[in-house]
C-alpha atoms as a PDB file:
ATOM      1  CA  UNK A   1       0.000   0.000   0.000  1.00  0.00           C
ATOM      2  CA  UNK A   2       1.164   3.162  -1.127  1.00  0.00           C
ATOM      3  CA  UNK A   3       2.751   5.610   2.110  1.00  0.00           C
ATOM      4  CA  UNK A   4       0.770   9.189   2.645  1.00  0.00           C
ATOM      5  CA  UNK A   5       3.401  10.824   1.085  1.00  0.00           C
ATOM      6  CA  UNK A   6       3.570   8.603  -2.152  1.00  0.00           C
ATOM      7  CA  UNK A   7       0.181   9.535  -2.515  1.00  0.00           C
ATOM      8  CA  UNK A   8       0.250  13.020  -1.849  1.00  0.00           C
ATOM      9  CA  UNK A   9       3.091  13.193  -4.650  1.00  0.00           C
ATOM     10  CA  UNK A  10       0.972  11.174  -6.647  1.00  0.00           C
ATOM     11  CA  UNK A  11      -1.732  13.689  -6.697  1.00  0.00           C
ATOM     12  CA  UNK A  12      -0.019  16.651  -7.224  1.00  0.00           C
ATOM     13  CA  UNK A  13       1.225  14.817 -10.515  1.00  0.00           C
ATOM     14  CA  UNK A  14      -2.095  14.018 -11.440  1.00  0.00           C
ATOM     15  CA  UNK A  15      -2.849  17.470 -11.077  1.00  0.00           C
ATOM     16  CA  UNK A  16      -0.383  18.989 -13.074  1.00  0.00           C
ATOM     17  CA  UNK A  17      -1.479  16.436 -15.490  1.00  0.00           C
ATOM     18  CA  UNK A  18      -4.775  17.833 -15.592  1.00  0.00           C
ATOM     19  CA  UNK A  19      -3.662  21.278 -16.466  1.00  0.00           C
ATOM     20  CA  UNK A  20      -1.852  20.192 -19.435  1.00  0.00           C
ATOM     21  CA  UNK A  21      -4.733  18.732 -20.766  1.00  0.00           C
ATOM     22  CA  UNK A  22      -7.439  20.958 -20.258  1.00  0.00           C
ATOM     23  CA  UNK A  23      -5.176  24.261 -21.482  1.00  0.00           C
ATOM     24  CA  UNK A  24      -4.363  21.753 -24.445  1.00  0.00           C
ATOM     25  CA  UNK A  25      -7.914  21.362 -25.239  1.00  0.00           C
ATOM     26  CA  UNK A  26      -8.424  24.965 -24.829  1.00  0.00           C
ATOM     27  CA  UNK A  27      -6.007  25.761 -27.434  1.00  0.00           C
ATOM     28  CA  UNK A  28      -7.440  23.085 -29.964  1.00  0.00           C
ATOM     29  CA  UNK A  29     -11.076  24.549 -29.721  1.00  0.00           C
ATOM     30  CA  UNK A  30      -9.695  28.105 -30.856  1.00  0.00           C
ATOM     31  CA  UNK A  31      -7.970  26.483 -33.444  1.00  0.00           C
ATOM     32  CA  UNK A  32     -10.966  24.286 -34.206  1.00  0.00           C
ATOM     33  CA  UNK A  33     -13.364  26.939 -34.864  1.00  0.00           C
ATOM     34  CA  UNK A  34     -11.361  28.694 -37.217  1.00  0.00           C
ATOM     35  CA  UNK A  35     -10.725  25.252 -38.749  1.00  0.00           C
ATOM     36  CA  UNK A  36     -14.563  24.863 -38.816  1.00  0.00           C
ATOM     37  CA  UNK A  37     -14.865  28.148 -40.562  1.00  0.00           C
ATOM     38  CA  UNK A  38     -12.139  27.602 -43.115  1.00  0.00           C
ATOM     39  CA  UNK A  39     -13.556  24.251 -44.459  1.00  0.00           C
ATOM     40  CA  UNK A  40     -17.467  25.365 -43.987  1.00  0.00           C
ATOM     41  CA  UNK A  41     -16.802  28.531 -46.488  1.00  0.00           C
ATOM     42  CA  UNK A  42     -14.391  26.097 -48.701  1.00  0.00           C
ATOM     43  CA  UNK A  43     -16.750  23.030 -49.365  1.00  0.00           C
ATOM     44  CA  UNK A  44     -19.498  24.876 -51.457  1.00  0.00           C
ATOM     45  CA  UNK A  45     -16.706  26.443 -53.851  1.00  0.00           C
ATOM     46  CA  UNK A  46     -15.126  22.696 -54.113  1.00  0.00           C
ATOM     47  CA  UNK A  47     -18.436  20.680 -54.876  1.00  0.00           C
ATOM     48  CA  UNK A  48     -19.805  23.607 -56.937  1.00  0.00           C
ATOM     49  CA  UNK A  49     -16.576  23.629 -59.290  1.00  0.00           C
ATOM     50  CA  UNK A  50     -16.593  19.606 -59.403  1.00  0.00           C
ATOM     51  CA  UNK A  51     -20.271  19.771 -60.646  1.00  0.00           C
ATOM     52  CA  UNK A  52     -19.365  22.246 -62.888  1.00  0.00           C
ATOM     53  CA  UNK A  53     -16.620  19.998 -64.436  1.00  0.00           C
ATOM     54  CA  UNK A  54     -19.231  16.975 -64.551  1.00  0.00           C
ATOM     55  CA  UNK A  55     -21.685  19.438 -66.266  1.00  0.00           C
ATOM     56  CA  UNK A  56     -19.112  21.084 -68.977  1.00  0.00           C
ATOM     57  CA  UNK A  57     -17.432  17.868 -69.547  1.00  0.00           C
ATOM     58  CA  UNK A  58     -21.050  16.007 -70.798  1.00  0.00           C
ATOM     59  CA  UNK A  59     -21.243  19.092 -73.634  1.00  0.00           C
ATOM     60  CA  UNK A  60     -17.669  18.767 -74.888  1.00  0.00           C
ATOM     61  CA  UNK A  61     -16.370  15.969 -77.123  1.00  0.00           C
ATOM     62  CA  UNK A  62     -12.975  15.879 -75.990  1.00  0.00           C
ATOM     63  CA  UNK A  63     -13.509  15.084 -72.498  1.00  0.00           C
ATOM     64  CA  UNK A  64     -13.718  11.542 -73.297  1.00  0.00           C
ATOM     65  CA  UNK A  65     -10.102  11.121 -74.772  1.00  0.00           C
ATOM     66  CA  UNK A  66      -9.074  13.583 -71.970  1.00  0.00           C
ATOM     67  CA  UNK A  67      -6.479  11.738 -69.594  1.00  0.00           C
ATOM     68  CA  UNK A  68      -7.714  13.083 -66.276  1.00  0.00           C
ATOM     69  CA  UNK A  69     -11.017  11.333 -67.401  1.00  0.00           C
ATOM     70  CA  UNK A  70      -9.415   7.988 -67.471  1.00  0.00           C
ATOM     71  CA  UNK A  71      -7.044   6.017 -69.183  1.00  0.00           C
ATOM     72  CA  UNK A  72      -8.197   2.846 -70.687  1.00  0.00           C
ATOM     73  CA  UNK A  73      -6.886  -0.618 -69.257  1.00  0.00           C
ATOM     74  CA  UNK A  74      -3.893  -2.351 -71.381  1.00  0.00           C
ATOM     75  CA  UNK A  75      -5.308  -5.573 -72.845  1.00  0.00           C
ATOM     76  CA  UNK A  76      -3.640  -8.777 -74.285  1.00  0.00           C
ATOM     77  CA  UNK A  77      -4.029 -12.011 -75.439  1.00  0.00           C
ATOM     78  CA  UNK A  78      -3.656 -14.925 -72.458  1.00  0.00           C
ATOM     79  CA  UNK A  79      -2.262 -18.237 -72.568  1.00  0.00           C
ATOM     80  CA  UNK A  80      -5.598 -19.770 -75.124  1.00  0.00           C
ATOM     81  CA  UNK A  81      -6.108 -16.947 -76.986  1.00  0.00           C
ATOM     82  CA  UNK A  82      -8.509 -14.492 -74.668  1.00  0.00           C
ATOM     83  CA  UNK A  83      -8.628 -10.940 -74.173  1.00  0.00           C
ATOM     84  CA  UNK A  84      -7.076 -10.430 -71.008  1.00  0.00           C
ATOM     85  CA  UNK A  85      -7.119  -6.595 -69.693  1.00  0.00           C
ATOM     86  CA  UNK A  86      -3.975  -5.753 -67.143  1.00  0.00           C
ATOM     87  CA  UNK A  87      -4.354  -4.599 -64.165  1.00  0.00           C
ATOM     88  CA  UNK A  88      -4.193  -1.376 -63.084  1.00  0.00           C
ATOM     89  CA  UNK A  89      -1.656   0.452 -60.089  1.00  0.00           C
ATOM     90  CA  UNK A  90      -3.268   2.816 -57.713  1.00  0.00           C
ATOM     91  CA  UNK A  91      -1.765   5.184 -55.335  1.00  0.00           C
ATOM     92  CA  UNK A  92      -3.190   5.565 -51.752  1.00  0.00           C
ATOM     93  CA  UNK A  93      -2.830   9.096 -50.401  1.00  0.00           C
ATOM     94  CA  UNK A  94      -3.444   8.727 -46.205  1.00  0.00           C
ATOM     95  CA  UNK A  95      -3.538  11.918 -44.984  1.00  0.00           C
ATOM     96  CA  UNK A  96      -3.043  12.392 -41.130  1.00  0.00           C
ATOM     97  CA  UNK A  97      -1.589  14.263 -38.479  1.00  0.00           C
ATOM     98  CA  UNK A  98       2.038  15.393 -37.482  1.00  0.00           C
ATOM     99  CA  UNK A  99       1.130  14.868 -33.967  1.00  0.00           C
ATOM    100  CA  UNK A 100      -0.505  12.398 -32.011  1.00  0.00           C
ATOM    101  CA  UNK A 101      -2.784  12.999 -28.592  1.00  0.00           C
ATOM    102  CA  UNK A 102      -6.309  13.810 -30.797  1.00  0.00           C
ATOM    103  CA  UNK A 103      -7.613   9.688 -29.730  1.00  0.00           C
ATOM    104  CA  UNK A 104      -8.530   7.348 -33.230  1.00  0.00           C
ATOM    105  CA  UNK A 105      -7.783  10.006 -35.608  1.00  0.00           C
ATOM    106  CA  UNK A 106      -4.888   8.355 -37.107  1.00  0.00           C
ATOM    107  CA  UNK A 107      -5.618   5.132 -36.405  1.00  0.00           C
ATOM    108  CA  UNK A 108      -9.082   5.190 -38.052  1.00  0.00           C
ATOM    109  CA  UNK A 109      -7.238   6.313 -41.513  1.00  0.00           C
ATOM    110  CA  UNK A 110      -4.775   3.445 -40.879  1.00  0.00           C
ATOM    111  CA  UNK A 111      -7.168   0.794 -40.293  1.00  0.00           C
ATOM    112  CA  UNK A 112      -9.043   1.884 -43.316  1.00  0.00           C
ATOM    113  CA  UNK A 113      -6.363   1.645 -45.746  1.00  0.00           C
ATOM    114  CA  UNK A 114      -5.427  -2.256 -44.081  1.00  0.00           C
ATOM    115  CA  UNK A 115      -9.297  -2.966 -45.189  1.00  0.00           C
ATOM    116  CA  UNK A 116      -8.859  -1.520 -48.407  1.00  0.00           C
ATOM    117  CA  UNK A 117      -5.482  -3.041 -49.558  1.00  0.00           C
ATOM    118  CA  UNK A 118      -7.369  -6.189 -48.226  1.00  0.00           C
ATOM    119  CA  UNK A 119     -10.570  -5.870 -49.453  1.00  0.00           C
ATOM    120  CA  UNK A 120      -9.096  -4.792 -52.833  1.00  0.00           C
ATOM    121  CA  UNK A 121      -5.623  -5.072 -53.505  1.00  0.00           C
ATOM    122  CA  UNK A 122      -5.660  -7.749 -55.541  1.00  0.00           C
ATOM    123  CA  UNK A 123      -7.384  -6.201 -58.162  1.00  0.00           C
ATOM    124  CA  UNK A 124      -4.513  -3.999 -58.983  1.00  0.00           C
ATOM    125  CA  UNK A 125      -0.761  -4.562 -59.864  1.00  0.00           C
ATOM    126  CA  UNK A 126       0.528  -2.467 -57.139  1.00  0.00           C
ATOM    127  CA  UNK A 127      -0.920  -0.689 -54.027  1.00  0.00           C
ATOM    128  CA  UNK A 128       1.293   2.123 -53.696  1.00  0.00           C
ATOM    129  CA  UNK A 129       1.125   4.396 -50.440  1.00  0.00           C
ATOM    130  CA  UNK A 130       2.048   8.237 -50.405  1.00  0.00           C
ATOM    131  CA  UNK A 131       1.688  10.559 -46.942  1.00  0.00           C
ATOM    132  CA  UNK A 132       0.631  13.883 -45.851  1.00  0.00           C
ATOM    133  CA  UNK A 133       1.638  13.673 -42.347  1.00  0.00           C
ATOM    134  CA  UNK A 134       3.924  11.782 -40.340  1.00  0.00           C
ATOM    135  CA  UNK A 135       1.562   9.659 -38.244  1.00  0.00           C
ATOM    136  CA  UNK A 136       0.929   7.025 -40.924  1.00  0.00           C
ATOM    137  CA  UNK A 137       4.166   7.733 -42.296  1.00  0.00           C
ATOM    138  CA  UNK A 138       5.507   6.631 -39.325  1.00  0.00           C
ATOM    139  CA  UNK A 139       3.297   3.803 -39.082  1.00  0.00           C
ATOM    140  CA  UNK A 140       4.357   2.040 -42.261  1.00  0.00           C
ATOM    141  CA  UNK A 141       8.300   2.964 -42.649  1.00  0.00           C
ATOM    142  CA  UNK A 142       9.317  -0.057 -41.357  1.00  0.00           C
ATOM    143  CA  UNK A 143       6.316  -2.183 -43.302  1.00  0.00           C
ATOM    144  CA  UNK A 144       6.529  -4.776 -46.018  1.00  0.00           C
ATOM    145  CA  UNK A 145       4.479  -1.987 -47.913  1.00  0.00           C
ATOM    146  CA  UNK A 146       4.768  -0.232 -51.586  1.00  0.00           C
ATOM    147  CA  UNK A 147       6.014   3.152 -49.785  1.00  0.00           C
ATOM    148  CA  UNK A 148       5.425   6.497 -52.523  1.00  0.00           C
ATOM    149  CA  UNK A 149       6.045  10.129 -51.706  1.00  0.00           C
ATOM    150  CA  UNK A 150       5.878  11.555 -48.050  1.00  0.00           C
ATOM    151  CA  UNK A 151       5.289  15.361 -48.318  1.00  0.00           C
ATOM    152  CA  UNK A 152       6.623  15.783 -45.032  1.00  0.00           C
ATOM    153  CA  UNK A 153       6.347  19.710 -45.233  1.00  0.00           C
ATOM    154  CA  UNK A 154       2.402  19.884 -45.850  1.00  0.00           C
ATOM    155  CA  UNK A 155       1.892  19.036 -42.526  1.00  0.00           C
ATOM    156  CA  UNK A 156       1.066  22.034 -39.552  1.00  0.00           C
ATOM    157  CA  UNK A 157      -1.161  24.890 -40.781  1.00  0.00           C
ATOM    158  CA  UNK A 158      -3.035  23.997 -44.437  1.00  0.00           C
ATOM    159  CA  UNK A 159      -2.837  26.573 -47.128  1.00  0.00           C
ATOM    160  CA  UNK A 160      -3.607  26.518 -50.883  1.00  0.00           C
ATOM    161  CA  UNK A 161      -0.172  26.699 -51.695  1.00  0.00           C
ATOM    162  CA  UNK A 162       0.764  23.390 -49.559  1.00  0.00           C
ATOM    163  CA  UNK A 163      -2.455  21.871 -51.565  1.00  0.00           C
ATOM    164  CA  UNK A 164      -1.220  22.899 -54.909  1.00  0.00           C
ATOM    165  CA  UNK A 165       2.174  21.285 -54.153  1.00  0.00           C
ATOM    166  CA  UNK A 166       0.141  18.176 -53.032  1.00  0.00           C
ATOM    167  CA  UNK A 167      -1.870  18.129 -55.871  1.00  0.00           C
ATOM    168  CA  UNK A 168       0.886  18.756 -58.508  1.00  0.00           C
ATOM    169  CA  UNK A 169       2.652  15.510 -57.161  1.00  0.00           C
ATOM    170  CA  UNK A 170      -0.225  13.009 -57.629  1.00  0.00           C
ATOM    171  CA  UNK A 171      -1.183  14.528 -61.426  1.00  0.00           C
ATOM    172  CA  UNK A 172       2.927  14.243 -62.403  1.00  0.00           C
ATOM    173  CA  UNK A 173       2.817  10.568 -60.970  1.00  0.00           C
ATOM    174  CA  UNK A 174      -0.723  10.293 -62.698  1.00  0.00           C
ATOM    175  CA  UNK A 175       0.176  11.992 -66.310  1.00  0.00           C
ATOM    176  CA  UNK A 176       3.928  10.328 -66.162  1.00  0.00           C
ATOM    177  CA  UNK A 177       2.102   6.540 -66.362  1.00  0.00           C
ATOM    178  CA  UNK A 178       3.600   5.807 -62.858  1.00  0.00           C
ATOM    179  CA  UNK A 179      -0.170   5.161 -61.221  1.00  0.00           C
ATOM    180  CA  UNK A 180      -3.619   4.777 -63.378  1.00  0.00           C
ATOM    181  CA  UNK A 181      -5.044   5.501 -60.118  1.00  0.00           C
ATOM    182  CA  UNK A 182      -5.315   7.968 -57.062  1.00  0.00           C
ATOM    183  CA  UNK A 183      -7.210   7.478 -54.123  1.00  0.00           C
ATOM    184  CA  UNK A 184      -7.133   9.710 -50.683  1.00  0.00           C
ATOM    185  CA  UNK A 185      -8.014   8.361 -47.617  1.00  0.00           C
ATOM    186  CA  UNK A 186      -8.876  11.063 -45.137  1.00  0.00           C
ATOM    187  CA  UNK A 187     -11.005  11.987 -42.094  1.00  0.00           C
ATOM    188  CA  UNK A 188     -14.190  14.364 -43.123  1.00  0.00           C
ATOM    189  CA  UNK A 189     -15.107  16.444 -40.245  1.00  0.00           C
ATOM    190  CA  UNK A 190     -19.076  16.705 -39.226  1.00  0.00           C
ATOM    191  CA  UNK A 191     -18.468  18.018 -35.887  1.00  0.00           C
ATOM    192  CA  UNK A 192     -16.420  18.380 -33.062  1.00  0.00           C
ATOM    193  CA  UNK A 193     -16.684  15.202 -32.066  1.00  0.00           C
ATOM    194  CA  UNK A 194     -17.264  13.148 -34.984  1.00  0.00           C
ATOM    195  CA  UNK A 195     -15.092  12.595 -37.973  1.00  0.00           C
ATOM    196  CA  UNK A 196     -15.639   9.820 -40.218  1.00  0.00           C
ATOM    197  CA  UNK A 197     -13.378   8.038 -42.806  1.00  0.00           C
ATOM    198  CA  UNK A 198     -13.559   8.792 -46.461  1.00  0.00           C
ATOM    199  CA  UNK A 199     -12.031   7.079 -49.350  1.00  0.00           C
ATOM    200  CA  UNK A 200     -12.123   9.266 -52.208  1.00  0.00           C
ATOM    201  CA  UNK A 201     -11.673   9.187 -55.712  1.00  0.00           C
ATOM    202  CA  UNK A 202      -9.208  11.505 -57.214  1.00  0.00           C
ATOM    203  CA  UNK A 203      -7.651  10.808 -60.280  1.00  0.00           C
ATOM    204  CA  UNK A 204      -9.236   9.734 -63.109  1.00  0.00           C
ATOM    205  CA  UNK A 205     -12.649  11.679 -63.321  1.00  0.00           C
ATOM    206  CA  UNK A 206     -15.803  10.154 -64.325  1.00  0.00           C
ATOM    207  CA  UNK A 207     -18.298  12.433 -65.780  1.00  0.00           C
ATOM    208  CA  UNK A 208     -21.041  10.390 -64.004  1.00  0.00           C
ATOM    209  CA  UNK A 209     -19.559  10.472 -60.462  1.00  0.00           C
ATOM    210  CA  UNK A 210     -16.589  12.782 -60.194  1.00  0.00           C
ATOM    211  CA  UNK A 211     -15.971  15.331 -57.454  1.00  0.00           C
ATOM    212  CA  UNK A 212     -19.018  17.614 -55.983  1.00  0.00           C
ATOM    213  CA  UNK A 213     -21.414  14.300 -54.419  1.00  0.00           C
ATOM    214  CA  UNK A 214     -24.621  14.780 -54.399  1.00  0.00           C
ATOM    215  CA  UNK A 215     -24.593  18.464 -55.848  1.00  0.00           C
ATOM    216  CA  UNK A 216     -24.655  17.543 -59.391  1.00  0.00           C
ATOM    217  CA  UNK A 217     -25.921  20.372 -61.555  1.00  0.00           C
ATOM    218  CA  UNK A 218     -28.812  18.249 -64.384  1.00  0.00           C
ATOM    219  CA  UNK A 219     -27.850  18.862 -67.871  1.00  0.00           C
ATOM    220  CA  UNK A 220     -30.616  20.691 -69.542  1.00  0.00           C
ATOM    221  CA  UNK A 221     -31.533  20.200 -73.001  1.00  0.00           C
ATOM    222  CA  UNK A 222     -29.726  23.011 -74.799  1.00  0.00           C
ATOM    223  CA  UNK A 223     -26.586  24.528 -73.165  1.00  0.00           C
ATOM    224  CA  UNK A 224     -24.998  26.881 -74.730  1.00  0.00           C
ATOM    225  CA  UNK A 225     -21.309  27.739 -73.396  1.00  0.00           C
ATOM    226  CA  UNK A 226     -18.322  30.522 -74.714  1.00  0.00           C
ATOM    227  CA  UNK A 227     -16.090  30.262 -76.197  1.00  0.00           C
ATOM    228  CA  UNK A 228     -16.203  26.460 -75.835  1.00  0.00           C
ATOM    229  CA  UNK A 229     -16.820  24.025 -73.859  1.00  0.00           C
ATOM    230  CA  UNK A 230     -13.402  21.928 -74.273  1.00  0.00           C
ATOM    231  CA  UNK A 231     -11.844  26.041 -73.249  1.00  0.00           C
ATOM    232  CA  UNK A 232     -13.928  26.421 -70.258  1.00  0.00           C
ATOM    233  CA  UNK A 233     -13.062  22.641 -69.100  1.00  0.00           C
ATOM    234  CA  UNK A 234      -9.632  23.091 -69.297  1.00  0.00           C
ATOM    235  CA  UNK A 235      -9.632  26.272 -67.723  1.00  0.00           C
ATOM    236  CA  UNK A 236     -11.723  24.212 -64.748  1.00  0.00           C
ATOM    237  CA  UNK A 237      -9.549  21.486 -64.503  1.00  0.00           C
ATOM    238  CA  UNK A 238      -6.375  23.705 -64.265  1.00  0.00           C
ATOM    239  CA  UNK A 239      -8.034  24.837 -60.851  1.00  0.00           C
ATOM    240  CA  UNK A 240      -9.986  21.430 -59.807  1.00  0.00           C
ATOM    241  CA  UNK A 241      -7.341  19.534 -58.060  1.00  0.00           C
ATOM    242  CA  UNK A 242      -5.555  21.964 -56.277  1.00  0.00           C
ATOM    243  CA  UNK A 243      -9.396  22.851 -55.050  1.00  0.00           C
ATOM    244  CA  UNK A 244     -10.210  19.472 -53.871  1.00  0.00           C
ATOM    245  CA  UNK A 245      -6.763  18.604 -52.328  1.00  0.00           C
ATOM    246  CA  UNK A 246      -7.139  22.306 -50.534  1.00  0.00           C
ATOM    247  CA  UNK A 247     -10.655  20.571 -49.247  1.00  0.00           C
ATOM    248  CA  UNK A 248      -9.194  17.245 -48.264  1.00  0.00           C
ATOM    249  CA  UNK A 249      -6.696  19.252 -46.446  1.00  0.00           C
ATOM    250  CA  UNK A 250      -9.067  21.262 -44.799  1.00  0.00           C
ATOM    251  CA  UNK A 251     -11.125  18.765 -43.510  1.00  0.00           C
ATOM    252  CA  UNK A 252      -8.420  16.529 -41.671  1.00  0.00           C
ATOM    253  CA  UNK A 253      -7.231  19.590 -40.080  1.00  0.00           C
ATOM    254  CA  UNK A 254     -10.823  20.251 -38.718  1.00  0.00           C
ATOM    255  CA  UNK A 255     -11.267  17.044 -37.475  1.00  0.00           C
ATOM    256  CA  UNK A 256      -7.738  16.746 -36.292  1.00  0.00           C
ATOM    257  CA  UNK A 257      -8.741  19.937 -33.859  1.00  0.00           C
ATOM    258  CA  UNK A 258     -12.056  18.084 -33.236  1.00  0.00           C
ATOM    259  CA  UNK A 259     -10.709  14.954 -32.613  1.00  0.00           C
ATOM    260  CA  UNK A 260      -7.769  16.800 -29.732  1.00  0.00           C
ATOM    261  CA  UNK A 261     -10.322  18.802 -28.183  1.00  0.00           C
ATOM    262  CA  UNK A 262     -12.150  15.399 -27.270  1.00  0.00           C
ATOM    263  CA  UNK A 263      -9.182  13.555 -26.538  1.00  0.00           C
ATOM    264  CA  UNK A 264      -8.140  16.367 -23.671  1.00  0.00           C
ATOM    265  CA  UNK A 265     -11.174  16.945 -22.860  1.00  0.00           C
ATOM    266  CA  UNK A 266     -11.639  13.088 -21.907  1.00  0.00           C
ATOM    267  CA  UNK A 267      -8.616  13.058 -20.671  1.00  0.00           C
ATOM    268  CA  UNK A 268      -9.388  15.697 -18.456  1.00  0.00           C
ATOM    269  CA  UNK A 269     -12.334  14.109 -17.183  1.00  0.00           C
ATOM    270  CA  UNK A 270     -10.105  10.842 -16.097  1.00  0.00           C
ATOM    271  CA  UNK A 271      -7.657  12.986 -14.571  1.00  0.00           C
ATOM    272  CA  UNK A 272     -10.702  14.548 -12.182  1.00  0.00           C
ATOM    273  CA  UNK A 273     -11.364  11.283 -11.163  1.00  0.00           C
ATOM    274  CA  UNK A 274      -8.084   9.734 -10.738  1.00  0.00           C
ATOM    275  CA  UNK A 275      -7.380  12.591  -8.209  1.00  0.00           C
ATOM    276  CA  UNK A 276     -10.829  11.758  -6.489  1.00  0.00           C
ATOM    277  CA  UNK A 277      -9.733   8.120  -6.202  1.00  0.00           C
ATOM    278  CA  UNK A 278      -6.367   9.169  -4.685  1.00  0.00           C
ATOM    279  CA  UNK A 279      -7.219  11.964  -2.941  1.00  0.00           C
ATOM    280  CA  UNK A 280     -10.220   9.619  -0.968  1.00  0.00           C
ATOM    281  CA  UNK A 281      -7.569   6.956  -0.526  1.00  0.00           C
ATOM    282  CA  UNK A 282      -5.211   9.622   1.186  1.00  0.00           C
ATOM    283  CA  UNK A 283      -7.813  10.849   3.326  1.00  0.00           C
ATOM    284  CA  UNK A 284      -8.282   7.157   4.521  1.00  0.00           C
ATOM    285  CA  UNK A 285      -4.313   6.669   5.168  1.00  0.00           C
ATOM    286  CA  UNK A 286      -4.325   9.852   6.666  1.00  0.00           C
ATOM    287  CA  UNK A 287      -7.307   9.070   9.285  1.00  0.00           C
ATOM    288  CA  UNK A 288      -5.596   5.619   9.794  1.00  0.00           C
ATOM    289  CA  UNK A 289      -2.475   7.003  10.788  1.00  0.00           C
ATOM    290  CA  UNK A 290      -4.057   9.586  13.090  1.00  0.00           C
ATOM    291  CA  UNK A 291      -6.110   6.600  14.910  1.00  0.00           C
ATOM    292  CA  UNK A 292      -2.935   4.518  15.249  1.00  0.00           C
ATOM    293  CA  UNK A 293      -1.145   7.404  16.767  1.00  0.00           C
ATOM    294  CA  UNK A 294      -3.869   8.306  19.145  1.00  0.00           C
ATOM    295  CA  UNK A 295      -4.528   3.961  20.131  1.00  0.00           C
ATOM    296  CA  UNK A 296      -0.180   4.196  21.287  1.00  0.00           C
ATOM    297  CA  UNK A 297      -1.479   7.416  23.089  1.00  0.00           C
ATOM    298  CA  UNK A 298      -4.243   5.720  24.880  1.00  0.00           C
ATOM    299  CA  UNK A 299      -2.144   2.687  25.122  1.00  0.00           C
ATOM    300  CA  UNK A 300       1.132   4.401  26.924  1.00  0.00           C
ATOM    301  CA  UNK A 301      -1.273   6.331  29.192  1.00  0.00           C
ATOM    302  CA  UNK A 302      -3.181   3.110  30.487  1.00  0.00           C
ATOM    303  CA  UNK A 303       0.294   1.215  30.824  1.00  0.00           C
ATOM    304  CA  UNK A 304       1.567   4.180  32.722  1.00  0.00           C
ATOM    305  CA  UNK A 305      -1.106   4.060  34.721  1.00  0.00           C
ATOM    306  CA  UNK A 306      -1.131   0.724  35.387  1.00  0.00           C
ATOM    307  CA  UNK A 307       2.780   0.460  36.241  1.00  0.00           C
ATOM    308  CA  UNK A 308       1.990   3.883  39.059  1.00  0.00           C
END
């Protein structure tokens, strides 16, 4: 059993402890509502531009022999003389944090990306893994795994220029032949509390279900768009990526305050109660050393008496 002042030095930690975490979560939910802000005012822009691309693409011929969407599979002839079509390589982009202490974040994207490669991997030549942040970098250095880039320096504070880098790097892998494939696998914030797991298509585009979900713009009968529409789409697509990696970016950020603010605050919460615990268990080794000292009292008085 621990002495009085083990446990006195024990609280005091504990304390200290608790200070840490709750000015820690203090300084994650400033930075999460400006987080909030940033990817709230940034997600109509990026869903609105990806319609826009899904709308402008369906009214110009050239989008079909257009590489960003998609490059048709290699085919052959197998062993009796069928078509066989060759598999494709894909490049996993798992974006977490630089730091840890913000609970599952990083270990939700992780997990996801084992089920994937799973689920999936052997449907393509090579599962190749790139890394915005060092968590899952970290995570997978040492594994038997297909390791790609790791933009080390995108990490921290998200800006458009960090995004454009980021995005540049996947289409020169993409255009080069080096992956037919890009997916990112990120955390999409809802709230403070909740973040859930996306896989996303990047690269190629598919008219039918490209960026911008569920606000696709219809196609109305007549459409008439200057000075073209093969102009306007490239003039789209030279903006789309960067757009969409800026939102990805944006949204693990968010949820990376989100999912820190929940951690400390939980961890706050334990500390409270761990002092409780200890501080009730001090009070009883306390009151148990004060009734042993007063029982040798009593007991050397009696004796005394007894002796006289």
């Amino acid at each position: 059993m621990p002495s009085i002042k083990d446990l006195k030095k024990r609280i005091g930690t504990v304390k200290n402890t608790q200070q840490t975490t709750k000015a820690m979560k203090m300084v994650s939910a400033a930075k999460l509502r400006r987080a909030q802000e940033a990817i709230h005012s940034h997600r109509p822009y990026a869903r609105r531009i990806g319609a826009l691309i899904r709308l402008v693409s369906s009214l110009s011929e050239s989008s079909n022999g257009s590489l960003f969407f998609g490059k048709g599979a290699a085919t052959g002839t197998g062993t009796e003389g069928e078509t066989t079509v060759a598999k494709k390589r894909v490049l996993l982009v798992l974006v977490t944090s630089d730091r840890g202490l913000c609970g599952a974040f990083n270990g939700n994207v992780i997990k996801t990306a084992q089920r994937w490669m799973n689920e999936n991997g052997a449907n393509y030549e090579t599962v190749q893994l790139a890394f915005v942040g060092r968590k899952a970098y970290d995570f997978y250095k040492n594994k038997k795994v297909n390791l790609g880039p790791y933009y080390a320096e995108l990490g921290g504070k998200v800006d458009f220029t960090k995004a454009k880098k980021l995005a540049d790097g996947v289409i020169e892998l993409f255009v080069s032949g080096q992956v037919d494939e890009v997916k990112f696998i990120y955390n999409e914030f809802k709230n403070a509390v909740t973040q859930r797991v996306q896989v996303e298509d990047f690269l190629p585009l598919s008219p039918s279900s490209g960026q911008g979900g569920a606000d696709a713009i219809a196609v109305p009968p007549m459409y008439l768009v200057k000075p073209s529409p093969e102009e306007l789409l490239n003039q789209l697509m030279e903006k789309n990526f960067a757009i969409q990696a800026f939102r990805i970016m944006l949204e693990s950020q968010a949820g990376e305050h989100g999912a820190r603010m929940s951690a400390m605050e939980n961890a706050t919460k334990n500390a409270g109660e761990m002092i409780r615990k200890l501080t009730l268990q001090f009070n009883k080794q306390r009151q148990a050393g004060i009734t042993k000292e007063l029982l040798e009292i009593i007991s050397g008085s009696e004796s005394q008496k007894n002796s006289g």
